[in-house]
N, C-alpha and C. Protein backbone atom coordinates (compact mmCIF):
# COMPACT_ATOMS: atom_id res chain seq x y z
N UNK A 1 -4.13 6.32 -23.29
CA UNK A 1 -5.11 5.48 -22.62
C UNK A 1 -5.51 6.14 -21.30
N UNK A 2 -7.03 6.43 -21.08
CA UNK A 2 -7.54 7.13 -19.82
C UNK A 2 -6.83 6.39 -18.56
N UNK A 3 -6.49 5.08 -18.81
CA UNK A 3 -6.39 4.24 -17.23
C UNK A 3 -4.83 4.91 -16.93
N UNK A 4 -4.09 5.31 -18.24
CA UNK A 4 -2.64 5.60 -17.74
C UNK A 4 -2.39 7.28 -17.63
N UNK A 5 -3.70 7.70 -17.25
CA UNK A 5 -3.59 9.17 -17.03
C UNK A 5 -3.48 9.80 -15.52
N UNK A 6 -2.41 10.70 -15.52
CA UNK A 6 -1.46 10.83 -14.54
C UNK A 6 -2.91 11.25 -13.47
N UNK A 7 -3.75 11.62 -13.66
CA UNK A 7 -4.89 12.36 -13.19
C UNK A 7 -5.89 11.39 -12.24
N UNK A 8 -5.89 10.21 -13.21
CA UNK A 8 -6.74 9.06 -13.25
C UNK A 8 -5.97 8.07 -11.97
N UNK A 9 -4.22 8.05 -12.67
CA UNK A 9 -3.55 7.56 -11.35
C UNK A 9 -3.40 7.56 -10.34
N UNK A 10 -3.56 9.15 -9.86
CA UNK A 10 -3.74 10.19 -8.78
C UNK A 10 -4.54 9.64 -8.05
N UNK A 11 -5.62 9.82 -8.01
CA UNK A 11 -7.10 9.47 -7.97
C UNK A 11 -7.45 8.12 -7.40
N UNK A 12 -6.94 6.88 -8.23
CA UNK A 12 -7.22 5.60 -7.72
C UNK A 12 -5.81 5.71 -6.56
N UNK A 13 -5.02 5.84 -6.60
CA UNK A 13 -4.27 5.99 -5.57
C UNK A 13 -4.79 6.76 -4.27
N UNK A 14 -5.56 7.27 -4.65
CA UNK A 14 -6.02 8.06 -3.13
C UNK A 14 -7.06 7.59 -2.59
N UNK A 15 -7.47 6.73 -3.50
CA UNK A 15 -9.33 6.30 -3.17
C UNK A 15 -8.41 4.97 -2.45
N UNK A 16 -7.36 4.46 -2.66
CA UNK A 16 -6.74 2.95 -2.24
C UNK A 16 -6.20 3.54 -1.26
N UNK A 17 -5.18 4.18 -0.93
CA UNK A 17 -4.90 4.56 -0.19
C UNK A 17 -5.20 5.39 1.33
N UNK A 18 -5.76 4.83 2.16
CA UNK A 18 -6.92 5.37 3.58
C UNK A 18 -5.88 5.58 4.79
N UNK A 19 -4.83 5.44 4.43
CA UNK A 19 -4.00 5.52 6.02
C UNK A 19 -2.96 7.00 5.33
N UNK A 20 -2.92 7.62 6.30
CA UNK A 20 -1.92 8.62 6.28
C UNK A 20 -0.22 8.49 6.75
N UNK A 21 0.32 8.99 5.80
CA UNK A 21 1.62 8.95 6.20
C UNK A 21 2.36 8.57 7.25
N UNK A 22 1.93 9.44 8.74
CA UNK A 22 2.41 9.19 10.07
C UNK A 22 2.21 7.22 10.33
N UNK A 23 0.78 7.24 10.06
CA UNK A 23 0.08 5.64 10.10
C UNK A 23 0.13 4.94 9.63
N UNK A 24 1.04 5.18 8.27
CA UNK A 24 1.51 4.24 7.85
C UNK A 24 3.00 3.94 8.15
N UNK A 25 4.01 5.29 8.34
CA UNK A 25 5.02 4.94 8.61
C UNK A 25 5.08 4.24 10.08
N UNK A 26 3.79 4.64 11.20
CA UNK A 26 4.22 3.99 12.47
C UNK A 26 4.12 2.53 12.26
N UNK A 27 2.97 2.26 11.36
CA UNK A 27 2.89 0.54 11.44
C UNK A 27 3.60 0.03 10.88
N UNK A 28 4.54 0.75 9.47
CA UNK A 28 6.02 -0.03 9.67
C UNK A 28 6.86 -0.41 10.44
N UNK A 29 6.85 0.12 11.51
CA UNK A 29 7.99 -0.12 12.45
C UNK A 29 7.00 -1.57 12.99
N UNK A 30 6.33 -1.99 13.04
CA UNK A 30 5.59 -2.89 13.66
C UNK A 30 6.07 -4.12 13.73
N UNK A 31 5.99 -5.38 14.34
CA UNK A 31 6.42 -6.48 14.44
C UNK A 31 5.52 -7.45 13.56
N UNK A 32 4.22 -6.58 13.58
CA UNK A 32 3.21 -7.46 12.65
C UNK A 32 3.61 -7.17 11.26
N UNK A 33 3.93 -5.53 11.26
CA UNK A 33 4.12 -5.22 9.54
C UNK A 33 5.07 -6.04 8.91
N UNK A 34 6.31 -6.48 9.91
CA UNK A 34 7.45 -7.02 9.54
C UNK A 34 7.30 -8.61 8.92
N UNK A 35 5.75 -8.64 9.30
CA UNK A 35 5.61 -10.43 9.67
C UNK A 35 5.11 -11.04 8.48
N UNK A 36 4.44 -9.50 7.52
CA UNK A 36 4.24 -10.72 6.07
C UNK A 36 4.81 -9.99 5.17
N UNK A 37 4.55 -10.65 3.99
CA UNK A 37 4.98 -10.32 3.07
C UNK A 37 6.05 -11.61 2.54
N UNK A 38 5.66 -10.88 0.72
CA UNK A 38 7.47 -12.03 0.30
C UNK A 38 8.75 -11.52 0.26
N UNK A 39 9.76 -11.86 1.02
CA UNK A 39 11.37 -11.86 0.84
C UNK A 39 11.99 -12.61 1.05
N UNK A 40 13.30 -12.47 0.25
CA UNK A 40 13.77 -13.99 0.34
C UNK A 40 15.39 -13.68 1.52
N UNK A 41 15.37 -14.40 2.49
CA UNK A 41 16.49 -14.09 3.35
C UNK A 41 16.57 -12.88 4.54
N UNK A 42 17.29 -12.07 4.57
CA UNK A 42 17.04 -10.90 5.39
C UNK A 42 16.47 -9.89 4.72
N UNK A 43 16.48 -10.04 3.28
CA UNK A 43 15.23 -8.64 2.44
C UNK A 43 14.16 -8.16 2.74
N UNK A 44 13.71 -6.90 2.67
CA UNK A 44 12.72 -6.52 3.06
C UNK A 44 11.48 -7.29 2.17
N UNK A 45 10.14 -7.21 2.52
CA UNK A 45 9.71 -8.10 1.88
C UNK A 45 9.16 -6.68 0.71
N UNK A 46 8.36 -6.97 -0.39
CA UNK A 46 7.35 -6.42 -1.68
C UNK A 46 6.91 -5.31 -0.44
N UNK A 47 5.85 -5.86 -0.05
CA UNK A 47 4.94 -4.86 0.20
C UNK A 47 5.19 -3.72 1.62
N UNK A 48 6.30 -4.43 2.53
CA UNK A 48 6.74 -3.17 3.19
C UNK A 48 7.89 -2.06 2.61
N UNK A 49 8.21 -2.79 1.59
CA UNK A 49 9.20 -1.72 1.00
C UNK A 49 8.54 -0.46 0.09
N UNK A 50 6.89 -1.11 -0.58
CA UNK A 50 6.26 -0.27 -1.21
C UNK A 50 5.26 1.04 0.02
N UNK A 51 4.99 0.63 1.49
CA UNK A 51 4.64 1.28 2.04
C UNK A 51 5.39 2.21 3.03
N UNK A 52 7.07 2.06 2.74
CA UNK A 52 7.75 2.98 2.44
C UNK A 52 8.13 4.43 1.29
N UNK A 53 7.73 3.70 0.07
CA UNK A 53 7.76 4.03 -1.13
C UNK A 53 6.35 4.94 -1.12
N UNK A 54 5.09 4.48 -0.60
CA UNK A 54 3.90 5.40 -0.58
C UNK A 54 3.77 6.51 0.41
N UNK A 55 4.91 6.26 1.95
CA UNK A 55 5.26 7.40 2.33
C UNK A 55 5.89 8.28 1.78
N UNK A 56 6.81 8.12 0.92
CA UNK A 56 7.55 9.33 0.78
C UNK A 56 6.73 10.01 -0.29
N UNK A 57 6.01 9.32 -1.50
CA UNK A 57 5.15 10.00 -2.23
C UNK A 57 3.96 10.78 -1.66
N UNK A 58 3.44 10.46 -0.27
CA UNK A 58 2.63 10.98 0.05
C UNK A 58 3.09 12.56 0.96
N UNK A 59 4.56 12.64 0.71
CA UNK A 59 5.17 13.80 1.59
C UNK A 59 5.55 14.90 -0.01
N UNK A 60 5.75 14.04 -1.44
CA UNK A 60 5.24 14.83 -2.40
C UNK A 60 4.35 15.81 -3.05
N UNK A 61 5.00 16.58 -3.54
CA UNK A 61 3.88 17.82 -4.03
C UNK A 61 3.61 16.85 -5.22
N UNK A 62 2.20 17.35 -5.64
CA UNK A 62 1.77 16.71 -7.03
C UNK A 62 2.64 17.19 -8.33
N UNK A 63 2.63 18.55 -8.05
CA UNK A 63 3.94 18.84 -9.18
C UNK A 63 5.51 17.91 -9.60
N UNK A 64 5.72 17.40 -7.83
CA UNK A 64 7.11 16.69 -8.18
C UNK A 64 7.18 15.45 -8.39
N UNK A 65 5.71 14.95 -8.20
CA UNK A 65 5.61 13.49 -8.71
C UNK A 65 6.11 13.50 -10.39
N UNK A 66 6.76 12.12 -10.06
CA UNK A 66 7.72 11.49 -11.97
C UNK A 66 6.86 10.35 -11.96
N UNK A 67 7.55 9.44 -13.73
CA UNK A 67 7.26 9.04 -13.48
C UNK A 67 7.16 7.68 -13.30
N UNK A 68 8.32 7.48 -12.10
CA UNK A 68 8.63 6.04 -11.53
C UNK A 68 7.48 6.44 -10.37
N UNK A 69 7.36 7.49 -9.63
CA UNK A 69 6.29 7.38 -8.34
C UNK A 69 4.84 7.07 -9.11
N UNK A 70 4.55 7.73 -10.15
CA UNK A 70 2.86 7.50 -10.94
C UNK A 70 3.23 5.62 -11.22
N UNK A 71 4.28 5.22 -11.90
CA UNK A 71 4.26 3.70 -11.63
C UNK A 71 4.07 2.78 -10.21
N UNK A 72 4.50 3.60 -9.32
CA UNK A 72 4.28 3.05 -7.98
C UNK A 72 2.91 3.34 -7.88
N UNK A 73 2.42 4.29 -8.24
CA UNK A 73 1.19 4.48 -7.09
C UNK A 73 0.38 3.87 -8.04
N UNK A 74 0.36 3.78 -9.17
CA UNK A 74 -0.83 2.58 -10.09
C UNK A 74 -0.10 0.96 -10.09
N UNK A 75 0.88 0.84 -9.20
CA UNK A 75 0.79 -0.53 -8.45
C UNK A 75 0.40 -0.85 -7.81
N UNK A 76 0.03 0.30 -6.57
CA UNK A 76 -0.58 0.15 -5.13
C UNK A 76 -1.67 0.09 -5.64
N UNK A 77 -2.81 0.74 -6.45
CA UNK A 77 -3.91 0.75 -6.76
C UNK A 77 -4.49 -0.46 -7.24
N UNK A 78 -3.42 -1.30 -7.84
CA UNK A 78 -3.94 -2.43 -8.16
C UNK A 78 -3.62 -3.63 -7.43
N UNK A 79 -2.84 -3.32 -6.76
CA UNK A 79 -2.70 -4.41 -5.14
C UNK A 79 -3.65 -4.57 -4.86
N UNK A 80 -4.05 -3.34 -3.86
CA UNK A 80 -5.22 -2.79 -3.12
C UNK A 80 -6.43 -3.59 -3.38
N UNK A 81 -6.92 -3.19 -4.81
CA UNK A 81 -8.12 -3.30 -5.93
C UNK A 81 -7.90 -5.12 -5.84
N UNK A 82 -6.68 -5.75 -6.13
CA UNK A 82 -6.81 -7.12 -6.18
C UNK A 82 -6.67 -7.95 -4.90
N UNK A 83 -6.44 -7.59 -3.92
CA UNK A 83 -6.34 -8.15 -2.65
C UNK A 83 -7.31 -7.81 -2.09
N UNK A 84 -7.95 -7.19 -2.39
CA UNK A 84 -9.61 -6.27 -1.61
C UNK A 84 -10.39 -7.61 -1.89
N UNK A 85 -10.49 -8.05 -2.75
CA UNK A 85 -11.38 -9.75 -3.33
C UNK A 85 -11.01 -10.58 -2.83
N UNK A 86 -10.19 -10.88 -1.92
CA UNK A 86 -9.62 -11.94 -1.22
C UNK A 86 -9.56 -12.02 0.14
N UNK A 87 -10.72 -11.36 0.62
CA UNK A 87 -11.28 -10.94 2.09
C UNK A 87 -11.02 -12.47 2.60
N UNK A 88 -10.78 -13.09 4.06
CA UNK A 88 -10.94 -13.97 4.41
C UNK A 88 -12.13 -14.36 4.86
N UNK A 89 -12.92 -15.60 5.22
CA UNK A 89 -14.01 -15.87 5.41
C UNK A 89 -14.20 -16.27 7.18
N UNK A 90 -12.83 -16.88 7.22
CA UNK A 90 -13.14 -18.00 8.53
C UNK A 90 -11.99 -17.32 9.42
N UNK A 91 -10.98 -16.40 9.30
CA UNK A 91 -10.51 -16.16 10.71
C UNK A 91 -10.42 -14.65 10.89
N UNK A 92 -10.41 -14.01 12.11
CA UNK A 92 -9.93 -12.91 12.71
C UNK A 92 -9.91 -12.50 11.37
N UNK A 93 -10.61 -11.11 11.06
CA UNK A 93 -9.63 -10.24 10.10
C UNK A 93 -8.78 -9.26 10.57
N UNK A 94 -9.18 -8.39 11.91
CA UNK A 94 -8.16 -7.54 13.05
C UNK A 94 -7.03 -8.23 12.81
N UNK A 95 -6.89 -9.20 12.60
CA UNK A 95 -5.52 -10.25 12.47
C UNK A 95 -4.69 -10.58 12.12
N UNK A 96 -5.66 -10.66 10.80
CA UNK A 96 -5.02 -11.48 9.91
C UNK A 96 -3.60 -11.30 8.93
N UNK A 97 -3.23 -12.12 8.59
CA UNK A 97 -2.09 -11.61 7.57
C UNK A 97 -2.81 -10.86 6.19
N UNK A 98 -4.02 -11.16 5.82
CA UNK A 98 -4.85 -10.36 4.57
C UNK A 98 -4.84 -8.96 5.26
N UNK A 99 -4.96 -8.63 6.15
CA UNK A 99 -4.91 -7.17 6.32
C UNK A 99 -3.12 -6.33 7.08
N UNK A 100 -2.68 -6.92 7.48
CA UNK A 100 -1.74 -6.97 7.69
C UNK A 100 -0.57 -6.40 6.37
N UNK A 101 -1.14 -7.40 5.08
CA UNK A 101 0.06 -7.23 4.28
C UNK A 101 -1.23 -5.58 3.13
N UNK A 102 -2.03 -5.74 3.58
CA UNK A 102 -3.06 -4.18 2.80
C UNK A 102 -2.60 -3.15 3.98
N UNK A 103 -2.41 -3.81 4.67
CA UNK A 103 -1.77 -2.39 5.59
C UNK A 103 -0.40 -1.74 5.26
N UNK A 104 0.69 -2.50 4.60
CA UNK A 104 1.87 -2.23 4.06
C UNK A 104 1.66 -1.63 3.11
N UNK A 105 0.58 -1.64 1.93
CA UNK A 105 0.48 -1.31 0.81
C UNK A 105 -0.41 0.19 1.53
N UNK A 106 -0.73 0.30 2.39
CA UNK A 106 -1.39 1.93 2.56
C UNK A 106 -3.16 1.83 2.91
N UNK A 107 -3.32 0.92 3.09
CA UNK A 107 -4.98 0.29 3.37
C UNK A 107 -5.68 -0.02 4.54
N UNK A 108 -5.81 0.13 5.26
CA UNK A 108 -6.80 -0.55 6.23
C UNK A 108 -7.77 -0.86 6.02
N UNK A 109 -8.63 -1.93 5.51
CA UNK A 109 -9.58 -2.35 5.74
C UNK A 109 -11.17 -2.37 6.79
N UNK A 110 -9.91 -2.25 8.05
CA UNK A 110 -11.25 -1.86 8.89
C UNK A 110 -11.51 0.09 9.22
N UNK A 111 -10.80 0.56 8.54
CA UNK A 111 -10.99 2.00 8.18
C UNK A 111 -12.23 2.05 7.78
């Protein structure tokens, strides 16, 4: 199937992906990055653990990508792709938790 081609994966992962490594790892450390997401207790939440997970793939050669990282990165792609439709209408988006938790996943919006 074209959609599960390692090539194709590549690709939507990079078109989703707009923040670079350094920028994404600094806004992890963030108090905002920390602030959404789901976890239950002291766990990290989904989506800062995956914009951990998209740093280290993004410090990958394409050769050494497997393929649990091609499963990661056609998750992010479809985060991205499905949270992109769910723009807020009525508050702050600089703000908001909608960009906030696309920023964990490797996105900026106002990029």
């Amino acid at each position: 199937m074209a959609d599960d081609d390692a090539d194709t994966i590549r690709e939507k992962f990079s078109d989703s992906v707009n923040m670079t490594a350094k920028e994404l790892d600094d806004w992890l450390d963030t108090d905002e990055s920390q602030s959404v997401g789901n976890a239950s207790g002291d766990e990290e939440s989904t989506g800062h653990y995956m914009g951990r997970r998209i740093v280290e793939i993004q410090h990958k050669k394409v050769a050494d990508l497997d393929d649990d990282d091609l499963a990661a990165m056609k998750k992010v792609s479809g985060y991205v792709a499905r949270h992109l439709k769910q723009k807020p209408t009525k508050e702050d988006v600089e703000t908001s938790k909608w960009r906030y938790s696309l920023m964990n996943w490797g996105h900026d919006p106002l990029k």
